[in-house]
C-alpha atoms as a PDB file:
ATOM      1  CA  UNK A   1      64.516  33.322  50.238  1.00  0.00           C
ATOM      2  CA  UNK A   2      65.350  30.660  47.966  1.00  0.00           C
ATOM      3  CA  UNK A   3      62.631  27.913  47.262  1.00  0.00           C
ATOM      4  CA  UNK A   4      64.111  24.255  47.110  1.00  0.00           C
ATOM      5  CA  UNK A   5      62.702  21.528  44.687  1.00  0.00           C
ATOM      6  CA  UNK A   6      63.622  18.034  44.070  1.00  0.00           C
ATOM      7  CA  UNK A   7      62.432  16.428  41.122  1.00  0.00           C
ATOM      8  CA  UNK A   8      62.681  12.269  42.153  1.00  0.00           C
ATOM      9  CA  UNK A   9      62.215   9.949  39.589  1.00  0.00           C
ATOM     10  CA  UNK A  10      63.514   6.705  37.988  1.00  0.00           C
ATOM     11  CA  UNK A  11      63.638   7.785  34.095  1.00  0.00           C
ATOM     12  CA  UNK A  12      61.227  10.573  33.279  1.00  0.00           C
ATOM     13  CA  UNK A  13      63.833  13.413  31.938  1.00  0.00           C
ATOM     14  CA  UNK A  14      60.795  14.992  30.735  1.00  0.00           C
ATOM     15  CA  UNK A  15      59.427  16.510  33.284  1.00  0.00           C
ATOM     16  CA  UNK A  16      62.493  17.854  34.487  1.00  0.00           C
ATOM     17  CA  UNK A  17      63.037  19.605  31.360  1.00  0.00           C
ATOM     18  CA  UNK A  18      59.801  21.248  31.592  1.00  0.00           C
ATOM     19  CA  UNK A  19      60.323  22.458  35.572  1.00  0.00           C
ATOM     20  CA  UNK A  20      63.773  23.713  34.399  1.00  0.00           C
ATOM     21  CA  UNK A  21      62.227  25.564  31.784  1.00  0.00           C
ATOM     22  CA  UNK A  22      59.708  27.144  33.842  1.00  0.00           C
ATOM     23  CA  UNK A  23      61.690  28.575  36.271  1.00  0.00           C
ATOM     24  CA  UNK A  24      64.875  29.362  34.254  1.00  0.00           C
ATOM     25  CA  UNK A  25      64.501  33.281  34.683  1.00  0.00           C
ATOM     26  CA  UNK A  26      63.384  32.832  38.331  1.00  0.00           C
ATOM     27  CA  UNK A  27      66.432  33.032  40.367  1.00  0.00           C
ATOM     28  CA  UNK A  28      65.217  32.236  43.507  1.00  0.00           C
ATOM     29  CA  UNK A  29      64.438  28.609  43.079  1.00  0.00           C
ATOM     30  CA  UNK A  30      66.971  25.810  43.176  1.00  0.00           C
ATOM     31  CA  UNK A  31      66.072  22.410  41.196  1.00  0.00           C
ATOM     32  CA  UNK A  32      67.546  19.246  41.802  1.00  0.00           C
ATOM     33  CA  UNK A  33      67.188  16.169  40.014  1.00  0.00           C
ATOM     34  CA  UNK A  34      67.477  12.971  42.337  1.00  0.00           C
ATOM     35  CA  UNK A  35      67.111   9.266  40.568  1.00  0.00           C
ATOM     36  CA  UNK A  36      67.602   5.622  42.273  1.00  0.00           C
ATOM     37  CA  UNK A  37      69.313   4.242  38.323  1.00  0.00           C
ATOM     38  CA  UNK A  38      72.940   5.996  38.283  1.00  0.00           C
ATOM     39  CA  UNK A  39      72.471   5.689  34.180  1.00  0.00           C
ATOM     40  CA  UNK A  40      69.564   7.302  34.294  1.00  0.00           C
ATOM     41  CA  UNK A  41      68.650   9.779  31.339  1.00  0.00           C
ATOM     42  CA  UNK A  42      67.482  12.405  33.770  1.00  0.00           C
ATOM     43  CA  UNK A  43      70.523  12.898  35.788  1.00  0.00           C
ATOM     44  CA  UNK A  44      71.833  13.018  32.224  1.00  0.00           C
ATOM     45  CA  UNK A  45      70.029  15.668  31.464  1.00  0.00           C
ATOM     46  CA  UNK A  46      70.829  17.309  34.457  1.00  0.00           C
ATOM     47  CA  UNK A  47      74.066  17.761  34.005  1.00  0.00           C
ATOM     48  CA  UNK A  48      73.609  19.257  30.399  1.00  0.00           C
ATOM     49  CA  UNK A  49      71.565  21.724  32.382  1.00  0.00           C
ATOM     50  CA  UNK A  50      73.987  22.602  34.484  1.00  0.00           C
ATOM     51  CA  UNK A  51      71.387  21.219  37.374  1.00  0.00           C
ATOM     52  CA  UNK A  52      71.952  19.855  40.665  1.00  0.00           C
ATOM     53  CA  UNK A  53      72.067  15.832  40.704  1.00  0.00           C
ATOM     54  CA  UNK A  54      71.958  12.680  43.013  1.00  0.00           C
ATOM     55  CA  UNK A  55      72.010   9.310  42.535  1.00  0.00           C
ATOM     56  CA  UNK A  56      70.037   8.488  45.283  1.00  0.00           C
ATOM     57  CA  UNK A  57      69.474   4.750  46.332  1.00  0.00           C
ATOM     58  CA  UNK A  58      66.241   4.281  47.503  1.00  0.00           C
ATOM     59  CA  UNK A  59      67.296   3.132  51.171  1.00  0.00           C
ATOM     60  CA  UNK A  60      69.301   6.355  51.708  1.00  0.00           C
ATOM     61  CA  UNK A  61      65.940   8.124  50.537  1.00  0.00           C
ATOM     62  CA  UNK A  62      64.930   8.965  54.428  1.00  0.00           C
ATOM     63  CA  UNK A  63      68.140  10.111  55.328  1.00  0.00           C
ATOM     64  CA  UNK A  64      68.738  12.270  52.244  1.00  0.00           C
ATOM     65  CA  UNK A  65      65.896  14.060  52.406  1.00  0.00           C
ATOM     66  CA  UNK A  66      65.618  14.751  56.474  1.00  0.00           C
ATOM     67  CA  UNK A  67      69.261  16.074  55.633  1.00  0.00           C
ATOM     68  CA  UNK A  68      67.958  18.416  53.112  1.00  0.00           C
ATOM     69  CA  UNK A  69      64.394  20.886  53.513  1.00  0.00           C
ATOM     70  CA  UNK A  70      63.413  20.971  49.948  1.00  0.00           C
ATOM     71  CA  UNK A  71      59.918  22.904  49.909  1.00  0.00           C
ATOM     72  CA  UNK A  72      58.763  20.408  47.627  1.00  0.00           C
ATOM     73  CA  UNK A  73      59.225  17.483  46.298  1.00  0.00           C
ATOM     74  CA  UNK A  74      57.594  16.617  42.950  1.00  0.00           C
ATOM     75  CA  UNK A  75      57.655  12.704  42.094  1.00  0.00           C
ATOM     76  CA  UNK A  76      57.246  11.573  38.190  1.00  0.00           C
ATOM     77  CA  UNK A  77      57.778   7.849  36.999  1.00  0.00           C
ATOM     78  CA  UNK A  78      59.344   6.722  40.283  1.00  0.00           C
ATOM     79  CA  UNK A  79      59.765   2.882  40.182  1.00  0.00           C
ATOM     80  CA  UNK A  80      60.414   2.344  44.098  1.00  0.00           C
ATOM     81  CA  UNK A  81      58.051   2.834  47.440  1.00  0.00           C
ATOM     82  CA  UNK A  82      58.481   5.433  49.145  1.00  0.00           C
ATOM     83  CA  UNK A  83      58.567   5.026  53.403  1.00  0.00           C
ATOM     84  CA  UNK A  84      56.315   7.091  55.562  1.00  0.00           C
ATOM     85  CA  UNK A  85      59.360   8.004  57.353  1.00  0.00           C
ATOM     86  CA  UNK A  86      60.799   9.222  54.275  1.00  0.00           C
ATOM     87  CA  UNK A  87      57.153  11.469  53.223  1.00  0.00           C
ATOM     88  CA  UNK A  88      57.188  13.063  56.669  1.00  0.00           C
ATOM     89  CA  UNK A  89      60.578  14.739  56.068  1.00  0.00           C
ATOM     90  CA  UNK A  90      59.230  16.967  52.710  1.00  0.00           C
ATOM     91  CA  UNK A  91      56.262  17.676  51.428  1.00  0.00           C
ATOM     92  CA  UNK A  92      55.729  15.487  48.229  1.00  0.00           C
ATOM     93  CA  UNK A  93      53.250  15.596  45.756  1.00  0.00           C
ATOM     94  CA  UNK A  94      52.873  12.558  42.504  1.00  0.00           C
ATOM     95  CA  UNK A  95      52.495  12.885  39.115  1.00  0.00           C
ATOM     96  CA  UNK A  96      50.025   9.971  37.858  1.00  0.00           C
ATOM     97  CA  UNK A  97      49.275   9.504  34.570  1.00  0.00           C
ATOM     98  CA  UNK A  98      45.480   8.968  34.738  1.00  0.00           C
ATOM     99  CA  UNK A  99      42.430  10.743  35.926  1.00  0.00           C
ATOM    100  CA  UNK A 100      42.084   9.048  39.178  1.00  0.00           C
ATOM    101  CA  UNK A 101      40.619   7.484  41.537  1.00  0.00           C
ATOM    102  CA  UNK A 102      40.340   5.423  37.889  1.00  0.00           C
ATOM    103  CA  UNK A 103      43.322   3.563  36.287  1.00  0.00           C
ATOM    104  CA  UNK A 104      45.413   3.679  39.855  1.00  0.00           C
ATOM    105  CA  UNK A 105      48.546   1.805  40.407  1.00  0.00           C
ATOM    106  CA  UNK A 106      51.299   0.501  37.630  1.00  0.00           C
ATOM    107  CA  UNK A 107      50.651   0.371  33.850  1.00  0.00           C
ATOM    108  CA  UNK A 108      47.929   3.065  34.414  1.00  0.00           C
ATOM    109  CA  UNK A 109      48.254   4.145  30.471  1.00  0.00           C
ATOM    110  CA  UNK A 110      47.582   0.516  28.925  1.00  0.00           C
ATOM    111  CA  UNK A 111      45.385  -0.061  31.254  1.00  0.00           C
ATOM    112  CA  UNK A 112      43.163   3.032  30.448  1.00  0.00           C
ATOM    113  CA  UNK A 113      43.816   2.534  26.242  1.00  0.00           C
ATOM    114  CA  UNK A 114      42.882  -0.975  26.102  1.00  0.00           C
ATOM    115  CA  UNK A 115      39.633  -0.516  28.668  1.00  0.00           C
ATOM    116  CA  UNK A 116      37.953   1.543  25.543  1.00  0.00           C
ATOM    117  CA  UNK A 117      38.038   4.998  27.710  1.00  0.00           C
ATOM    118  CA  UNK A 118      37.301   7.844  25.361  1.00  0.00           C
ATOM    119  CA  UNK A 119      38.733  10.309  28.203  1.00  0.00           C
ATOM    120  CA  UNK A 120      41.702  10.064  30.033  1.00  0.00           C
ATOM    121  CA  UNK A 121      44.816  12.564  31.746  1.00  0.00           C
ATOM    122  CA  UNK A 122      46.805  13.370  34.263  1.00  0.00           C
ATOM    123  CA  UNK A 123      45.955  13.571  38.217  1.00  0.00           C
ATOM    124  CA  UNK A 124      48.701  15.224  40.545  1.00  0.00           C
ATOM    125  CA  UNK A 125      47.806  14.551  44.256  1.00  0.00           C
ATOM    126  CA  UNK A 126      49.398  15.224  47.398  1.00  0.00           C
ATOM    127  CA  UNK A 127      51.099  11.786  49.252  1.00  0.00           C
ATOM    128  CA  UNK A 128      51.697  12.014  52.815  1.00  0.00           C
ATOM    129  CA  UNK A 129      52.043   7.987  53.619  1.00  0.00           C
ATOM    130  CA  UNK A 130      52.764   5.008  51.988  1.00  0.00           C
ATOM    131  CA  UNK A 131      49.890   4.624  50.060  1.00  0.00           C
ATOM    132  CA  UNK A 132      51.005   7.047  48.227  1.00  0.00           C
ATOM    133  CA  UNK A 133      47.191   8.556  46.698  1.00  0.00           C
ATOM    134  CA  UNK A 134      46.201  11.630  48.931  1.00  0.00           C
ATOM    135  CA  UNK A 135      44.198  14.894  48.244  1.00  0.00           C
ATOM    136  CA  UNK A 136      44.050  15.408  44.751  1.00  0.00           C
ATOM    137  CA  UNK A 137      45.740  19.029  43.706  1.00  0.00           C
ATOM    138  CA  UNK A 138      45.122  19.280  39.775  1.00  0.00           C
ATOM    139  CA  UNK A 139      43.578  16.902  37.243  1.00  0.00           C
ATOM    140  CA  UNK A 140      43.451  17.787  33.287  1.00  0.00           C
ATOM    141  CA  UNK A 141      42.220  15.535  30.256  1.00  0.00           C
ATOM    142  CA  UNK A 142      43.237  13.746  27.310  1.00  0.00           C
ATOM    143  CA  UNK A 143      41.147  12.783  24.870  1.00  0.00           C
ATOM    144  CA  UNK A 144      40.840   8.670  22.967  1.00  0.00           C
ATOM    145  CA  UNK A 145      39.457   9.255  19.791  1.00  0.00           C
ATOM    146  CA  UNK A 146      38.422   5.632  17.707  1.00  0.00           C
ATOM    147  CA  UNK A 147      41.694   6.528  15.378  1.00  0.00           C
ATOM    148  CA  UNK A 148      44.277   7.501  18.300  1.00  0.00           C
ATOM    149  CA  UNK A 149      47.279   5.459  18.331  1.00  0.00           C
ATOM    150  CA  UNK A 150      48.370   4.412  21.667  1.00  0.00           C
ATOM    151  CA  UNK A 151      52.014   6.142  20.742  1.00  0.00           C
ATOM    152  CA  UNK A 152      49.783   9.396  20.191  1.00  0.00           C
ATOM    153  CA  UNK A 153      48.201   8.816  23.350  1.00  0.00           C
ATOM    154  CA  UNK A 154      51.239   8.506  25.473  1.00  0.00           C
ATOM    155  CA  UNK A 155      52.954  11.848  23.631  1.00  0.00           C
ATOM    156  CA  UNK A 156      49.728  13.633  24.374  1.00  0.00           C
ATOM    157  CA  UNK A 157      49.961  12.726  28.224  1.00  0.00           C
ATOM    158  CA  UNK A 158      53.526  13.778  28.360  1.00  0.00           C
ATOM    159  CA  UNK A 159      52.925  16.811  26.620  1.00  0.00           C
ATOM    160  CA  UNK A 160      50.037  17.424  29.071  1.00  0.00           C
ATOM    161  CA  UNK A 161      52.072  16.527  31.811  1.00  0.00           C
ATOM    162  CA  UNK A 162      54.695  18.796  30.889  1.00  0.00           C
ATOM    163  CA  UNK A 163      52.315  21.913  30.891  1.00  0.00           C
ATOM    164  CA  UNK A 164      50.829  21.396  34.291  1.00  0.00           C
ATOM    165  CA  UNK A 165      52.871  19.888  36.814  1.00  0.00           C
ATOM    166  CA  UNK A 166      55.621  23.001  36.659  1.00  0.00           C
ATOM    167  CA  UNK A 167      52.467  25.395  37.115  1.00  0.00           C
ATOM    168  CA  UNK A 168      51.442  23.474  40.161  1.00  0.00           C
ATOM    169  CA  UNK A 169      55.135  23.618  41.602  1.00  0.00           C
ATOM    170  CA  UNK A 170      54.555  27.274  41.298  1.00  0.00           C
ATOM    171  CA  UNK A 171      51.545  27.836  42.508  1.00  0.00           C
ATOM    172  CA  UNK A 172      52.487  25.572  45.758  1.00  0.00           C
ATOM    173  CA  UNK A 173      55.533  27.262  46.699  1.00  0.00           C
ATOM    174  CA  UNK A 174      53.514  30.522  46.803  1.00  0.00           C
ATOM    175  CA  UNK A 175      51.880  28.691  49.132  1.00  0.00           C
ATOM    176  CA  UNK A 176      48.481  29.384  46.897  1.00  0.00           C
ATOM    177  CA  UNK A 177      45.392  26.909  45.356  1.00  0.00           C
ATOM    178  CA  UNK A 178      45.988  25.896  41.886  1.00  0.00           C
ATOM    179  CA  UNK A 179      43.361  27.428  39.677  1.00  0.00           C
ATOM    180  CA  UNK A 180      42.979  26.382  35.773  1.00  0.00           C
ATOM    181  CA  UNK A 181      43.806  30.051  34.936  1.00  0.00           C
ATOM    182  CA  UNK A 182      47.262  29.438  36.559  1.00  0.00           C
ATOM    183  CA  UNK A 183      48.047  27.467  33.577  1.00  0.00           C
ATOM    184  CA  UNK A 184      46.451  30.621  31.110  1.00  0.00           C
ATOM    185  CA  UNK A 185      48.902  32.908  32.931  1.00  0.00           C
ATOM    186  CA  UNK A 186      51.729  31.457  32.916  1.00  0.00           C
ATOM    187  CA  UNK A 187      51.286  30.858  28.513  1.00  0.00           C
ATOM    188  CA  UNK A 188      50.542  34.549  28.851  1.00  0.00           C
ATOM    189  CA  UNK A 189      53.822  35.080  31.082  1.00  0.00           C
ATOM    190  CA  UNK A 190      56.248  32.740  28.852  1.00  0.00           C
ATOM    191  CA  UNK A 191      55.158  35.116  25.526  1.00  0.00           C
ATOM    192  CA  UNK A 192      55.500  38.101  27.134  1.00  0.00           C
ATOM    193  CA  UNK A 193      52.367  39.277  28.822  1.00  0.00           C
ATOM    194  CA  UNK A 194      49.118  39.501  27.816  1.00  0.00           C
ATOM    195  CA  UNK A 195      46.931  41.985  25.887  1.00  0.00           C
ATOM    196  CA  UNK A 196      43.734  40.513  26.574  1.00  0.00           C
ATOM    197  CA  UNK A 197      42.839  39.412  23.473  1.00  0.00           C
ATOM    198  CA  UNK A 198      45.097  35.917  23.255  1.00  0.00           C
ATOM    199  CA  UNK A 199      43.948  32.556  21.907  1.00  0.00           C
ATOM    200  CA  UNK A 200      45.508  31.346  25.401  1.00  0.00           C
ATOM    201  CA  UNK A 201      42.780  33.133  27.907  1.00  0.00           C
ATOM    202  CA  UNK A 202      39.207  32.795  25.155  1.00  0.00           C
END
């Protein structure tokens, strides 16, 4: 049976790169790419992937996805709030780029540079209402040193972000617990298979 996920955001092209990539050999999962900016760089990108797109306004959000069962619904940079009426339709889950409960809400990165942090990261939680923070799934760090840049620390969360939110796609549509050796697997899958002996599982 084929597994349905919708990647929603505003302008994070990013991640959808990354889920694309992840799954590109896996034919039994369908991606679509839904944004509320009709420019947007990610439905851009979509259609150089040959992926399914949407502009979707935010109001037609609740009737979209009742319309359509995606098995999940993975939400990265997404500029508009989401109704409970709209949450209870899919299952969502939130990218949110800090460890939380710390740094939560808007301008999470420059708020956690400035505040003199030495470790940040990434936190990707379950929503089910409006409030949007729920059970947290995965969380993985990023380090401040006293010469990071806050450039540096922004491509280090993306690249972190990029790693870990298609493994925890994965591992919920196989209906299993994400597990920090998910991530050492799938390195191991993506070159191949592993002997034992890789830098990716010491």
């Amino acid at each position: 049976m084929t597994k349905k996920i919708a990647i929603l955001t505003s302008n994070n092209s990013k991640i959808l790169e990354a889920v694309t990539e992840y799954f590109k050999d896996n034919k039994d999962v369908e991606i679509t790419c839904l944004s509320d900016s009709v420019d947007s760089e990610p439905l851009k990108k979509a259609q150089e992937l040959s992926i399914k797109n949407r502009y979707l306004p935010n109001e037609e959000n609740t009737q979209y996805f009742g319309a359509n069962n995606f098995d999940i619904v993975a939400i990265a940079d997404y500029e508009q709030e989401i109704s409970t009426s709209t949450i209870e339709c899919s299952k969502f889950i939130n990218l949110h780029p800090s460890l939380l409960p710390a740094f939560e809400g808007k301008d999470s990165l420059q708020r956690a540079y400035t505040s003199g942090v030495k470790v940040s990261g990434i936190t990707i939680h379950h929503v089910t209402d409006e409030n949007f923070y729920d059970k947290i799934i995965a969380q993985y760090p990023v380090l401040i040193g006293l010469t990071t840049h806050f450039g540096e620390f922004c491509a280090e969360i993306d690249t972190v972000s990029a790693k870990v939110y298609p493994v925890v796609i994965d591992t919920l549509l196989n209906d299993k617990v994400f597990d920090f050796q998910d991530l050492f697997k799938s390195s191991c899958h993506k070159s191949g298979g592993c002997s034992g002996n890789c830098d990716n599982c010491h």
